[in-house]
Protein backbone atom coordinates (compact mmCIF):
# COMPACT_ATOMS: atom_id res chain seq x y z
CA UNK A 1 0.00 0.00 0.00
CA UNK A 2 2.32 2.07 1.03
CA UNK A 3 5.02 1.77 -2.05
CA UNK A 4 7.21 5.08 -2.03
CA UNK A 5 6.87 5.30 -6.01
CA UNK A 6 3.33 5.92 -6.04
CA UNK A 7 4.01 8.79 -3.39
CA UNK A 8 2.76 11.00 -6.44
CA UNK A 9 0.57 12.48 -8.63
CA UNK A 10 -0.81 10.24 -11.38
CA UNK A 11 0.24 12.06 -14.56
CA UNK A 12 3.69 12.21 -13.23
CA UNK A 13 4.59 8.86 -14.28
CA UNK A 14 4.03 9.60 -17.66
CA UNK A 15 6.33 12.96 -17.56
CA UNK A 16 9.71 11.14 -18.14
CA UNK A 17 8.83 10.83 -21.95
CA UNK A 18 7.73 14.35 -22.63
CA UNK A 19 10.80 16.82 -22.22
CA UNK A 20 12.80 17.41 -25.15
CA UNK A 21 14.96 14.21 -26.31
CA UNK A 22 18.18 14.01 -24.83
CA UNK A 23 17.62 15.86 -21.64
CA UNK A 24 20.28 14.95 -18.83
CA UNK A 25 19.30 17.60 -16.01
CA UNK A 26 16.70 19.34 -14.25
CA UNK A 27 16.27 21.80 -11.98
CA UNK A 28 13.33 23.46 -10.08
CA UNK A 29 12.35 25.59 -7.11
CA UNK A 30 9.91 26.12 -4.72
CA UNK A 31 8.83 29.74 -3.72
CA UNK A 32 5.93 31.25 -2.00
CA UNK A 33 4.50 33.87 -4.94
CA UNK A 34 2.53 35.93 -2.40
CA UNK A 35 0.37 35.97 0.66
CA UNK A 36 -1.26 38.33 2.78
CA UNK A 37 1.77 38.78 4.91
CA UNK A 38 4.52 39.38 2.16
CA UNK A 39 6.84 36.74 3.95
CA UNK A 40 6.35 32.98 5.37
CA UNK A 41 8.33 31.25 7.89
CA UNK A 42 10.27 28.03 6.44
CA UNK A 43 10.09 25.03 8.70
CA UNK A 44 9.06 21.28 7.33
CA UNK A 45 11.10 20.19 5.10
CA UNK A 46 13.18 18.04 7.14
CA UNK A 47 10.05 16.38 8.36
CA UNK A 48 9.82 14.96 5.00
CA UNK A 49 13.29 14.45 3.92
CA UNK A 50 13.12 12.23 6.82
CA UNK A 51 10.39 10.21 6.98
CA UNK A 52 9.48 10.06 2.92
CA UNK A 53 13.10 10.51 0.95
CA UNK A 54 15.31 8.79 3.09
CA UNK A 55 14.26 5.63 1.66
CA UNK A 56 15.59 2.52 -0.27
CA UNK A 57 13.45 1.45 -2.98
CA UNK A 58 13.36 -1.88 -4.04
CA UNK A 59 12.71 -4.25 -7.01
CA UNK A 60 9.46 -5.18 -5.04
CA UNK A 61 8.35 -1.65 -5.56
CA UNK A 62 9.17 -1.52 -9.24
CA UNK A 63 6.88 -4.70 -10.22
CA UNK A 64 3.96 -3.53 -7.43
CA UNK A 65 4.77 0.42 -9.46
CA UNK A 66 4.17 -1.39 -12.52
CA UNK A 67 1.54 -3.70 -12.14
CA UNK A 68 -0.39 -0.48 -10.61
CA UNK A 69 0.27 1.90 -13.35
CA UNK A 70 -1.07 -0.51 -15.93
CA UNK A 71 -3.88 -1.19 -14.01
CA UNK A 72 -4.79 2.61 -13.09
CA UNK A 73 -4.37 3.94 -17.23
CA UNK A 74 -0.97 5.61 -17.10
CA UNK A 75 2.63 4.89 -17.94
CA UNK A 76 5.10 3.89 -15.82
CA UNK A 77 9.16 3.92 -16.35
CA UNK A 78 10.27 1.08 -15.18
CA UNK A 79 13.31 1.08 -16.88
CA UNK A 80 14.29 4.41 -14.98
CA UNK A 81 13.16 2.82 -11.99
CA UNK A 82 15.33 -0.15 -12.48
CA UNK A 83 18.36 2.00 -13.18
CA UNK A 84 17.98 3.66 -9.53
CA UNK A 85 17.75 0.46 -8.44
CA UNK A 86 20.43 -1.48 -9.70
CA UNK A 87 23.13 1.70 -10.15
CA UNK A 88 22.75 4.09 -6.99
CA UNK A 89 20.99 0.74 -4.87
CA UNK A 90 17.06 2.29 -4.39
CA UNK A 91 18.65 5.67 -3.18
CA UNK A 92 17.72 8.79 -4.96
CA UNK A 93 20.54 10.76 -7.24
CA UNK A 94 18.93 14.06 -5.98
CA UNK A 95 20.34 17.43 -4.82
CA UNK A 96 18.25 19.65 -2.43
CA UNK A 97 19.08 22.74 -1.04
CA UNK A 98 16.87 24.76 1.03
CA UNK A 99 16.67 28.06 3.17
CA UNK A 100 17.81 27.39 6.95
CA UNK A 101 14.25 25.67 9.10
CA UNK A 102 12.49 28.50 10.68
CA UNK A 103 13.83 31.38 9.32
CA UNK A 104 11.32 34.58 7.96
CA UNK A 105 11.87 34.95 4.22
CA UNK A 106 10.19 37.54 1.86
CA UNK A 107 7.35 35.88 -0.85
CA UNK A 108 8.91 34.78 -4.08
CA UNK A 109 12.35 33.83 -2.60
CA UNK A 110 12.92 30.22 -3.93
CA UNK A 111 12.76 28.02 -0.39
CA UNK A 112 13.93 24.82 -2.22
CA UNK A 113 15.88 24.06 -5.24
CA UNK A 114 15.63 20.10 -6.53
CA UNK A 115 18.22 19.56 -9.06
CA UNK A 116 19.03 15.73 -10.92
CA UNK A 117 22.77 14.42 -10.10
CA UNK A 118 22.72 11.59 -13.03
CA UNK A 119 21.84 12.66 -16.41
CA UNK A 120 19.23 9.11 -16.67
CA UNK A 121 17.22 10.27 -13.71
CA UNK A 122 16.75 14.39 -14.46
CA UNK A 123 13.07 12.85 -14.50
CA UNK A 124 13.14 12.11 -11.00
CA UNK A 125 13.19 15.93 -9.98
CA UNK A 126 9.56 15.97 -11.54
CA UNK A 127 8.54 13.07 -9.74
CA UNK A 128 9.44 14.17 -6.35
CA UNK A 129 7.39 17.37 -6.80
CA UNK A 130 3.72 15.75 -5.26
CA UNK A 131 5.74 15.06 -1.89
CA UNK A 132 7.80 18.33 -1.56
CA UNK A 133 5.06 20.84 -2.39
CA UNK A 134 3.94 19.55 0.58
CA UNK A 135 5.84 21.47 2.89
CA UNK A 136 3.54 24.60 2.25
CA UNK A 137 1.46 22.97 5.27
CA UNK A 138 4.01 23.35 7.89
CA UNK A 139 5.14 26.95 6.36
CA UNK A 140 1.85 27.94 6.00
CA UNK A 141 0.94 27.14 10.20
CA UNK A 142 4.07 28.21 11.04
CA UNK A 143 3.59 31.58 9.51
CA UNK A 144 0.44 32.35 10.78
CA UNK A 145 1.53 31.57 14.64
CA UNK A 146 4.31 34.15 13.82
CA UNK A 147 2.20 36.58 12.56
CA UNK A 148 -0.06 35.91 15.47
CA UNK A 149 3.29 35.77 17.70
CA UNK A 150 4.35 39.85 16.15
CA UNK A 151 1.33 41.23 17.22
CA UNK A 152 0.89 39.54 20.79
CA UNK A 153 4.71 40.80 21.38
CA UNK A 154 3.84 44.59 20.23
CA UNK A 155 1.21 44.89 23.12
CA UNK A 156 3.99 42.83 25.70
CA UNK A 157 6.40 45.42 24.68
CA UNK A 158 3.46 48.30 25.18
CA UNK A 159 2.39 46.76 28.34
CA UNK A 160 4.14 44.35 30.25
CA UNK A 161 7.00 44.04 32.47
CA UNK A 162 9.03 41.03 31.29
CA UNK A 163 7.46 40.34 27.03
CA UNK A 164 10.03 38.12 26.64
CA UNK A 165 9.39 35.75 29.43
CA UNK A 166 5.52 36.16 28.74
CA UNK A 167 5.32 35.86 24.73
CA UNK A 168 6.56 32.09 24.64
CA UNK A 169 2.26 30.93 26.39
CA UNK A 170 0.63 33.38 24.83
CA UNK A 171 -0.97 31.41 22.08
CA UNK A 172 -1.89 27.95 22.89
CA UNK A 173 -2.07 25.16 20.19
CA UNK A 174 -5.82 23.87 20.55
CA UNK A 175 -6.19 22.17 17.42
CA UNK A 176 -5.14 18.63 18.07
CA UNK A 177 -8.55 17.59 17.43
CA UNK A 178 -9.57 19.71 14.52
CA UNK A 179 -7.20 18.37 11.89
CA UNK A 180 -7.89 15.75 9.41
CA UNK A 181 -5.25 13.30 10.49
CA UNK A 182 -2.74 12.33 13.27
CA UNK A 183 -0.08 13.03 10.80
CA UNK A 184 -1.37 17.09 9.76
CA UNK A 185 -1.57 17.18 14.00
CA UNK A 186 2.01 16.42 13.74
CA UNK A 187 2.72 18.38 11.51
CA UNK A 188 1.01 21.68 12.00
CA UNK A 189 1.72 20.94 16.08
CA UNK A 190 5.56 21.19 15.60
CA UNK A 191 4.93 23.67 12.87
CA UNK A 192 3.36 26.20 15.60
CA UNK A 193 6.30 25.21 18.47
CA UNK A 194 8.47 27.00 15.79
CA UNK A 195 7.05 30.14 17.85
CA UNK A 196 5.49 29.29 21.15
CA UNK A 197 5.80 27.05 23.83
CA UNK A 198 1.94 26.19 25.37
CA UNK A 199 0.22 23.29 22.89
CA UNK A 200 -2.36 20.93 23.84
CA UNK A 201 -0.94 18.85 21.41
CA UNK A 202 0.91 16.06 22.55
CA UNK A 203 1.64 14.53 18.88
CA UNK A 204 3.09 17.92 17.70
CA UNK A 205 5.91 17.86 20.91
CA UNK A 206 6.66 14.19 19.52
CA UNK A 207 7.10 15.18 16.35
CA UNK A 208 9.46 18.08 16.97
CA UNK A 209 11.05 15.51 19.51
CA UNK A 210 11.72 12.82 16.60
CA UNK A 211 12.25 14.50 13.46
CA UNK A 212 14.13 17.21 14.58
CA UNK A 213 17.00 15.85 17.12
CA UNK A 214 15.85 16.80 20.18
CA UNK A 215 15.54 15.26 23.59
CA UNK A 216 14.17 18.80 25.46
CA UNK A 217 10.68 19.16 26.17
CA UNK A 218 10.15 22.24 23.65
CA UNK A 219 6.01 22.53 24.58
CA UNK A 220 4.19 22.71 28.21
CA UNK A 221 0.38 22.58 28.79
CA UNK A 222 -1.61 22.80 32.79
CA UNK A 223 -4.32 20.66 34.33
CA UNK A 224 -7.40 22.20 32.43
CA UNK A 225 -11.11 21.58 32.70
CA UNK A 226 -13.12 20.85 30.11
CA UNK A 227 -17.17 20.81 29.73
CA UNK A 228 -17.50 17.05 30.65
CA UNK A 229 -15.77 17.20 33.39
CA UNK A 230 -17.61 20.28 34.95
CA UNK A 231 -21.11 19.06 33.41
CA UNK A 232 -20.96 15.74 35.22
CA UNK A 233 -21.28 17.42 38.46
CA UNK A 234 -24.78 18.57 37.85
CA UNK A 235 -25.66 21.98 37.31
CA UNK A 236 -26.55 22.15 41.34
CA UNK A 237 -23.21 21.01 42.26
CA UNK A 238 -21.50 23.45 39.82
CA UNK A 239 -19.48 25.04 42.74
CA UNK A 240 -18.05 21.87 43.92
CA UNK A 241 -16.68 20.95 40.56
CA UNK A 242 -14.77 24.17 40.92
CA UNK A 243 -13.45 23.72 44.35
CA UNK A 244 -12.50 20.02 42.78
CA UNK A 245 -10.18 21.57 40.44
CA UNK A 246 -8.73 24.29 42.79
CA UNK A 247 -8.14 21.39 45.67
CA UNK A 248 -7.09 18.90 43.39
CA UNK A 249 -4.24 21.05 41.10
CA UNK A 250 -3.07 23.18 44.22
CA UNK A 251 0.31 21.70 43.36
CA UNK A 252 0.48 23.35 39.75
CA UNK A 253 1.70 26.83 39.34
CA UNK A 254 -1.53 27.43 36.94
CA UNK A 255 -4.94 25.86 36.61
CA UNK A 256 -7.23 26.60 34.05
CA UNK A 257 -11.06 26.61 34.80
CA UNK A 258 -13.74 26.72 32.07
CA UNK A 259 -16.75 28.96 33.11
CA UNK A 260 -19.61 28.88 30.89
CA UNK A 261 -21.14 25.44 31.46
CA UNK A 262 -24.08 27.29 32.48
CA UNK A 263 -24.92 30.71 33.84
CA UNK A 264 -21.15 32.64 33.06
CA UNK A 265 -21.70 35.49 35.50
CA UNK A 266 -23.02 33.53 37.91
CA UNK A 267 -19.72 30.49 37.71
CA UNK A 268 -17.23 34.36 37.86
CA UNK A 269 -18.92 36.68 40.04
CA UNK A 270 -20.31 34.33 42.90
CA UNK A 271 -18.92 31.28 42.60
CA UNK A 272 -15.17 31.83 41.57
CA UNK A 273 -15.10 34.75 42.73
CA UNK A 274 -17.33 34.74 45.95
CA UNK A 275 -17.49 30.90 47.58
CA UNK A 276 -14.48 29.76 46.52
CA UNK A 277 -12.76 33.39 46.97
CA UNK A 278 -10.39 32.23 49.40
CA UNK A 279 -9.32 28.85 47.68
CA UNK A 280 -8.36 31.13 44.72
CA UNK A 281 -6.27 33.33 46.54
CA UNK A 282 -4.32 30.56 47.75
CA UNK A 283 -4.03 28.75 45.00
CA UNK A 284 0.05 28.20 44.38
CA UNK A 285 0.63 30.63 41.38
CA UNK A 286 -2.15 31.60 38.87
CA UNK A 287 -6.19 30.25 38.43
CA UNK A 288 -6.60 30.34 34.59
CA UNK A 289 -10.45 31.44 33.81
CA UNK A 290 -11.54 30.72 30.47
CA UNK A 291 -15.05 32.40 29.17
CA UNK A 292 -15.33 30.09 26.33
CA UNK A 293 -18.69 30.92 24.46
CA UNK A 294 -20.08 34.66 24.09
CA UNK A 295 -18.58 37.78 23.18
CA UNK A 296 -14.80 37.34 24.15
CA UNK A 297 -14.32 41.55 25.12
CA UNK A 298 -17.85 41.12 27.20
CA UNK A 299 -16.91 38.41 28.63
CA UNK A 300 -13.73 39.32 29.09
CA UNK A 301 -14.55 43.00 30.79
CA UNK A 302 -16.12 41.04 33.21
CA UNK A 303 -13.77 38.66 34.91
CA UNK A 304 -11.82 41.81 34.60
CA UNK A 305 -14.40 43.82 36.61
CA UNK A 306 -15.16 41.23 39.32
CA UNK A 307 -11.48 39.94 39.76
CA UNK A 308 -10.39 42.92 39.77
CA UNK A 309 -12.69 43.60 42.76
CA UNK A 310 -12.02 40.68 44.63
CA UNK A 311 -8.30 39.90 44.23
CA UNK A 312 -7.14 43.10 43.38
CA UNK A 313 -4.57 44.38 40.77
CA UNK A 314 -0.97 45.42 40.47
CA UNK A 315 0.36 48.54 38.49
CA UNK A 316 3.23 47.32 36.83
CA UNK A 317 6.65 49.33 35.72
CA UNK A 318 4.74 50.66 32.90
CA UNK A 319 1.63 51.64 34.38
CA UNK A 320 -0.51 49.11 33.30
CA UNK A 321 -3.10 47.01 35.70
CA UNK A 322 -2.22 43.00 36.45
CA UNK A 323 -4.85 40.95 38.14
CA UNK A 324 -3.44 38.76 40.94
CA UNK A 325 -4.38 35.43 41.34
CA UNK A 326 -6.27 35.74 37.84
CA UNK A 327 -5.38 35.36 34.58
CA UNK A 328 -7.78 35.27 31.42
CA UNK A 329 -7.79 32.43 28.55
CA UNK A 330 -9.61 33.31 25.60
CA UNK A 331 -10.05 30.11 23.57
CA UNK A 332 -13.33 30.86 21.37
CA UNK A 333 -13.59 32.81 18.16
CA UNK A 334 -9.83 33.55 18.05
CA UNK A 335 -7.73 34.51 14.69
CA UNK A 336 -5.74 38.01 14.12
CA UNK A 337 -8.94 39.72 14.54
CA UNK A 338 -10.25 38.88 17.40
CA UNK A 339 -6.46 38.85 18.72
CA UNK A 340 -6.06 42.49 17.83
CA UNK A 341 -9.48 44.12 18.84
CA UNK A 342 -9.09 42.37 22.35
CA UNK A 343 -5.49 43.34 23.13
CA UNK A 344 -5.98 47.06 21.58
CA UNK A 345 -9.35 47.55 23.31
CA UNK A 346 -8.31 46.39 27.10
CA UNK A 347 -4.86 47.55 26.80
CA UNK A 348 -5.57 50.86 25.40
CA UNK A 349 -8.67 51.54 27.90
CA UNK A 350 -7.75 54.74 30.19
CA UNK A 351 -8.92 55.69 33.56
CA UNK A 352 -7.11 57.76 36.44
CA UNK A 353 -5.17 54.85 37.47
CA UNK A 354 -3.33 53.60 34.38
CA UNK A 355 -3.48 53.12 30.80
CA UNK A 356 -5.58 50.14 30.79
CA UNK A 357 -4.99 46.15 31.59
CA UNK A 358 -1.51 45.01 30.44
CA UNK A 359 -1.38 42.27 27.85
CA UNK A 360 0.01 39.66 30.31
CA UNK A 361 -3.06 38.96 31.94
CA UNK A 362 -4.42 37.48 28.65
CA UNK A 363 -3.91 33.78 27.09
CA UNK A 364 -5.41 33.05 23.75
CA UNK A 365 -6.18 29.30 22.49
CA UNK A 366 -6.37 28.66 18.99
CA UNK A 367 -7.77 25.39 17.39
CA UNK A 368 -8.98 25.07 13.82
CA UNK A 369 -8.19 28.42 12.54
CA UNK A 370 -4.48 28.03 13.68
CA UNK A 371 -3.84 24.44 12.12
CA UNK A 372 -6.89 23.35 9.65
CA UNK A 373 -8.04 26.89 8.95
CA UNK A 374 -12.03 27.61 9.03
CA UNK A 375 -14.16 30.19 7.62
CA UNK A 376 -11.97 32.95 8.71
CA UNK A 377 -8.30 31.60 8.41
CA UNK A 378 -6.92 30.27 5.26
CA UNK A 379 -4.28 27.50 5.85
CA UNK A 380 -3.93 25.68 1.96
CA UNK A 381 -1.45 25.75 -0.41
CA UNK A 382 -3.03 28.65 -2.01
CA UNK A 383 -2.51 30.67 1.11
CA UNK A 384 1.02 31.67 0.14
CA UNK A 385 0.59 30.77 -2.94
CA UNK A 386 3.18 27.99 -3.50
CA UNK A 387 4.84 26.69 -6.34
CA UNK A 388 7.56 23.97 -7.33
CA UNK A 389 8.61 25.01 -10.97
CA UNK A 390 11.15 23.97 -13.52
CA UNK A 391 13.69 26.41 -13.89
CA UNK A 392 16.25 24.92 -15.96
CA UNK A 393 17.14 21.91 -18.15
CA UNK A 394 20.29 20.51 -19.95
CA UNK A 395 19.95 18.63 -23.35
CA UNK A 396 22.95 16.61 -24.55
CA UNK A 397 23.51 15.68 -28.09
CA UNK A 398 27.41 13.62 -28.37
CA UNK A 399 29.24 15.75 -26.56
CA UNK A 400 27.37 19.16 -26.82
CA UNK A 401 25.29 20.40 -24.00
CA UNK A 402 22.59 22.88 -24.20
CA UNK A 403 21.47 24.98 -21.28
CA UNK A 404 18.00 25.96 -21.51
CA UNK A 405 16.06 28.48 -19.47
CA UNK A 406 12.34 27.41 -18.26
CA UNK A 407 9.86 30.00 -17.64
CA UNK A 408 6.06 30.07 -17.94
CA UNK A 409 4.50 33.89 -18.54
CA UNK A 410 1.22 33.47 -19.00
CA UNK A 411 -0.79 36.60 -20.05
CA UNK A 412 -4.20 35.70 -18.43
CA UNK A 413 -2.22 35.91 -15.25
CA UNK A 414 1.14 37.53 -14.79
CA UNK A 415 1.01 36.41 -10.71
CA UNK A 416 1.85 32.96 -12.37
CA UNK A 417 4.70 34.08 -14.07
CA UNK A 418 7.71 31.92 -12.96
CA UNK A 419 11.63 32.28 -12.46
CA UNK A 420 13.89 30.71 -14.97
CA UNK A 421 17.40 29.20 -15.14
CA UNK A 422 19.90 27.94 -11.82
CA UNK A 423 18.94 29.56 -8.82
CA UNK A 424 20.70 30.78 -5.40
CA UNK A 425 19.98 33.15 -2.83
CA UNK A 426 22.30 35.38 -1.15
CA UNK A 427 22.41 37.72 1.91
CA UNK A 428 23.54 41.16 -0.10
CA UNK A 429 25.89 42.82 1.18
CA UNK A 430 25.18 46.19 -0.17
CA UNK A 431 21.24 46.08 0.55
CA UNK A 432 21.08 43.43 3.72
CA UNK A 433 18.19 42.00 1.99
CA UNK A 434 17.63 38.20 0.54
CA UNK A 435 18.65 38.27 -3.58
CA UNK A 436 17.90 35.65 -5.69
CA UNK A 437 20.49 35.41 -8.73
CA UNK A 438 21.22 33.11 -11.25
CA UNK A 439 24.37 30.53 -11.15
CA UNK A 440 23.55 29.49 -15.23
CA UNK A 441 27.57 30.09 -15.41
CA UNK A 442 28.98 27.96 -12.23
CA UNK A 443 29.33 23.98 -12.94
CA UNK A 444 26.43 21.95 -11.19
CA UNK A 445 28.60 21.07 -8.33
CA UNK A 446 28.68 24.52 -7.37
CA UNK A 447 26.70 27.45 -5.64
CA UNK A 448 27.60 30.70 -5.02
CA UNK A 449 29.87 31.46 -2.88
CA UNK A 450 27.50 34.13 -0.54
CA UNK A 451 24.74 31.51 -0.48
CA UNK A 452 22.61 30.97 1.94
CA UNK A 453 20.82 28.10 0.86
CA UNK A 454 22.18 24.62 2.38
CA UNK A 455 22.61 21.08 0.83
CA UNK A 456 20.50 18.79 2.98
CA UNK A 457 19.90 15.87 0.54
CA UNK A 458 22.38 14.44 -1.61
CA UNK A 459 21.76 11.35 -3.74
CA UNK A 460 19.75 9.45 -1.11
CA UNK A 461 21.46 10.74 1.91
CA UNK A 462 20.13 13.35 4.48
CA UNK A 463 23.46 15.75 4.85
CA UNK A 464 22.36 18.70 7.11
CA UNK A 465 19.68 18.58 9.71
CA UNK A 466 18.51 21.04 12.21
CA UNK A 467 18.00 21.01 16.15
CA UNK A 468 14.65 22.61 16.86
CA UNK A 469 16.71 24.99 18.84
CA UNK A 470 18.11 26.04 16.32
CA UNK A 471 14.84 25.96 14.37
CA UNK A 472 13.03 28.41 16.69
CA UNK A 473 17.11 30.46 16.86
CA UNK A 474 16.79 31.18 12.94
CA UNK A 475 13.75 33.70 13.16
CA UNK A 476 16.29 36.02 13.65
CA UNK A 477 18.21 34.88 10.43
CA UNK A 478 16.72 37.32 8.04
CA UNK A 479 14.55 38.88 10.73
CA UNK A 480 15.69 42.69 10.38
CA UNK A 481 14.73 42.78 6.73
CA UNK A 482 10.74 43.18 8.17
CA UNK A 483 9.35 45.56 9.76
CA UNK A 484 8.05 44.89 13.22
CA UNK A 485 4.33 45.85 13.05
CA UNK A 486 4.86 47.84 15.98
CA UNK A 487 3.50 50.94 13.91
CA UNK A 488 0.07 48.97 13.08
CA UNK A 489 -0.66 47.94 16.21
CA UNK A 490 -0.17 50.89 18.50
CA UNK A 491 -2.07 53.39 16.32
């Protein structure tokens, strides 16, 4: 079932007969052409290399490749097949180079260049397009948390005392179980870790773990209710289920509480807040409350209010009021809108006191719209915008070579024009900003000298991997070509 030849689209297998006769190299990219942000965050790749290209392939494959293509209407090159086989023993004669994991690069940068390193197999650079385009998943959730992570910061910097050790649990991966598979919870888990630390998602920690080389626990979560678990107590014995919670996580730093099981008001302003007063104010670090369903700056603006009254507040270096005892989790509703219009609205409220409510008293959860996307967050390939194109091709007739340039222009839409011939990217030295030039002049063992791009596949082998340290270290890589967003948000 799972034979690593059919790990692409159907009308690939025919491709091998259709360039120009004589061809003996290939070489294509993969960019981003565009996006609402005008930059993604790279991270993925590796994932794949991993657990899809670092594979043997074996005569087995070949007949089961065969027998399927026949059987399914399309051609199949078993010949080519049985040349990988028998002269570089299953492994694949490809080079990849890619962009350092995790680092911020501007739209229509190439991310990935695939290039053939025997002139029988330039076909296979085709071939492995289906799997690589695939990285636009992890890019794509990985972008969107640091988007999300840019504008949380901003109001940190505005408000709080310490951003730095605050941004990290800010935004908390709830999407475990709104993706379509275990593997996209993988995936898109890790993919979000890139940029903060608090996930509910176990598989996503795993992932990071196991594909990329790290023993360190790189996400944290806290004993959390959830409706079940309240609901089970009765609607009469809705206080207990609190006092459960707050007696039996007393050991836990935080605890997070979920309040709208029935009457909200009620649950904040006489039960959390009035009985069980005195439990929460010796809880051993912070009770989480979490509104849920409602309108999230209502709902919000009351815990505020009522904790506020209760437990008091703290003006912090910067002027800005921080509950104690309380903190607030919004985990309902929540994309860059919703992120926004709460943190500007409570942080930028003004009375005699202070500015308004510093952005540290705030957590926001995001499920569905941070990994799957939903009717108000786009997470697809179309999102960025990616592409793999051919770029470049070699024809060989005796002992003349021909270097050809590959470009499509289409006029019924110029945003699908692509880049042709050898590609690199370099840090310029004159501009600081990311260049992509054109290498048709070096041999094809070389780069240029300023790249930044590195080798991490060559013919079958994995030959550069990356920590997830170091994943999460290279958002600083390319970091100062972008502007903050400071300006946007505090206007």
């Amino acid at each position: 079932m799972f034979n690593p030849i059919l790990r692409a689209d159907s009308y690939k297998m025919g491709h091998f007969a259709q360039y120009p006769k004589n061809t003996v190299y290939m070489f294509d990219y993969l960019e981003s052409r565009g996006g609402k942000y005008g930059f993604t965050r790279f991270f993925g790749l590796q994932y794949y290399l991993k657990e899809y290209l670092d594979i043997t392939v074996t005569k087995e494959n070949i007949e089961d490749a065969d027998s399927f293509s026949k059987a399914h209407g399309v051609p199949f090159n078993k010949a080519g097949w049985d040349y990988i086989v028998s002269v570089h023993h299953g492994r694949l004669p490809l080079k990849i180079r890619a962009i350092p994991e995790g680092a911020i690069v501007p739209n229509r940068t190439p991310l990935v260049t695939i290039e053939s390193t025997d002139p029988q197999c330039f076909w296979l650079v085709g071939w492995a397009e289906t799997l690589l385009m695939k990285v636009w998943y992890p890019t794509t959730v990985a972008t969107f948390s640091f988007k999300m992570k840019q504008m949380i910061e901003q109001f940190l910097i505005l408000s709080a005392d310490n951003p730095e050790q605050e941004l990290p649990f800010k935004l908390h991966d709830f999407g475990y179980r709104g993706v379509s598979s275990e593997e996209s919870a993988g995936i898109g888990g890790m993919a979000h870790l890139t940029n903060f630390m608090g996930t509910d998602n176990m598989l996503g920690v795993r992932f990071a773990q196991h594909y990329y080389n790290t023993c360190a626990m790189v996400g944290y979560s806290v004993p959390a209710s959830e409706h079940s678990s309240m609901t089970s107590w009765k609607q009469e014995n809705e206080t207990a289920a609190y006092a459960n919670m707050l007696d039996m996580y007393q050991g836990y730093p935080i605890v997070s509480i979920v309040a709208d099981s029935y009457d909200f008001f009620d649950a904040v302003s006489n039960q959390l807040l009035g009985t069980l007063l005195e439990k929460v104010k010796a809880h051993n670090g912070f009770v989480v409350i979490r509104p849920d369903s409602g309108d999230a700056i209502s709902n919000i603006r009351f815990i505020l209010k009522h904790a506020s009254e209760k437990c008091g507040v703290t003006i912090n270096k910067k002027g800005y009021k921080v509950l104690n005892h309380i903190r607030i989790l919004q985990g309902d509703g929540i994309n860059e809108d919703t992120v926004y219009d709460i943190l500007r609205d409570l942080c930028f409220e003004k009375d005699i006191n202070s500015h308004g409510w510093s952005a540290e008293n705030f957590v926001f959860g995001c499920g569905g719209a941070l990994l799957q996307g939903n009717y108000e967050s786009s997470i697809n390939r179309d999102t960025h915008r990616f592409a793999i194109k051919c770029s470049a091709i070699i024809t060989q007739e005796g002992t003349e070579q021909e270097f050809v340039e590959v470009f499509k222009d289409p006029i019924t839409d110029r945003k699908k024009s692509s880049k042709k011939g050898r590609l690199d990217v370099i840090l310029d030295s004159k501009t600081g900003q990311l260049k992509t030039v054109m290498i048709n002049e070096l041999s094809l063992d070389k780069s240029h000298p300023e790249s930044v791009l590195n080798t991490v596949f060559l013919n079958g082998k994995i030959t550069k991997t990356f920590t997830f340290e170091e994943v999460r270290a290279n958002e600083n890589l390319f970091k100062h070509q972008f502007k903050s967003g400071a300006e946007h948000v505090i206007k």
